[in-house]
C-alpha atoms as a PDB file:
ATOM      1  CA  UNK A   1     -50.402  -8.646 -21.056  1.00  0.00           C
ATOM      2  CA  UNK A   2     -50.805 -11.607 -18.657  1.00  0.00           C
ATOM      3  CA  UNK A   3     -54.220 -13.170 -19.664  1.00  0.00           C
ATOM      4  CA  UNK A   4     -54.519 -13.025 -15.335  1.00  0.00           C
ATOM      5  CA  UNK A   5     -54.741  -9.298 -15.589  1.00  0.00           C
ATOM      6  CA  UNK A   6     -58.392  -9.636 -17.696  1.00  0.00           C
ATOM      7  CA  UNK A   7     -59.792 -11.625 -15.215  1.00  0.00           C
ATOM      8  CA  UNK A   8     -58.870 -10.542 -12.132  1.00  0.00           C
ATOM      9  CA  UNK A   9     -59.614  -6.919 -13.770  1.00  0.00           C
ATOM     10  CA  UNK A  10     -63.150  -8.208 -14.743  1.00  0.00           C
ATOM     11  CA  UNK A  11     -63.483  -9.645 -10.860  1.00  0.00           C
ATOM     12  CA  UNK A  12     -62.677  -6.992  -9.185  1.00  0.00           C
ATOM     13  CA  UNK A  13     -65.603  -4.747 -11.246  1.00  0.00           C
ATOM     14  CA  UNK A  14     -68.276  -7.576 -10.315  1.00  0.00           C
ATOM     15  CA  UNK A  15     -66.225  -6.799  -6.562  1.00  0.00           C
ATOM     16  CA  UNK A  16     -66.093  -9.539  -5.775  1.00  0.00           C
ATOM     17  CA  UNK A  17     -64.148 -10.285  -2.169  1.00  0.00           C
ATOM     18  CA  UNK A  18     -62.198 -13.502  -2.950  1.00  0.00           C
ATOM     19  CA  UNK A  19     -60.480 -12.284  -5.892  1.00  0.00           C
ATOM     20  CA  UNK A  20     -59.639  -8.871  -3.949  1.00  0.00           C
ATOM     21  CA  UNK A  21     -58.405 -10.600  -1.539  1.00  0.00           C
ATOM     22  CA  UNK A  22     -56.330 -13.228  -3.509  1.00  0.00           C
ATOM     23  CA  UNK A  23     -55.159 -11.082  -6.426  1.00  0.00           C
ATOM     24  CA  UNK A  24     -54.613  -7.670  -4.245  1.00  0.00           C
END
């Protein structure tokens, strides 16, 4: 498990719009 994954799964529950769009 890349330690990427926590984070960006972490960001995208606060939603927040930079990560969604960066990450996804």
């Amino acid at each position: 498990m890349n330690p990427l994954d926590g984070v960006v799964e972490i960001r995208r529950r606060q939603h927040v719009p930079d990560l969604d769009n960066g990450y996804v």
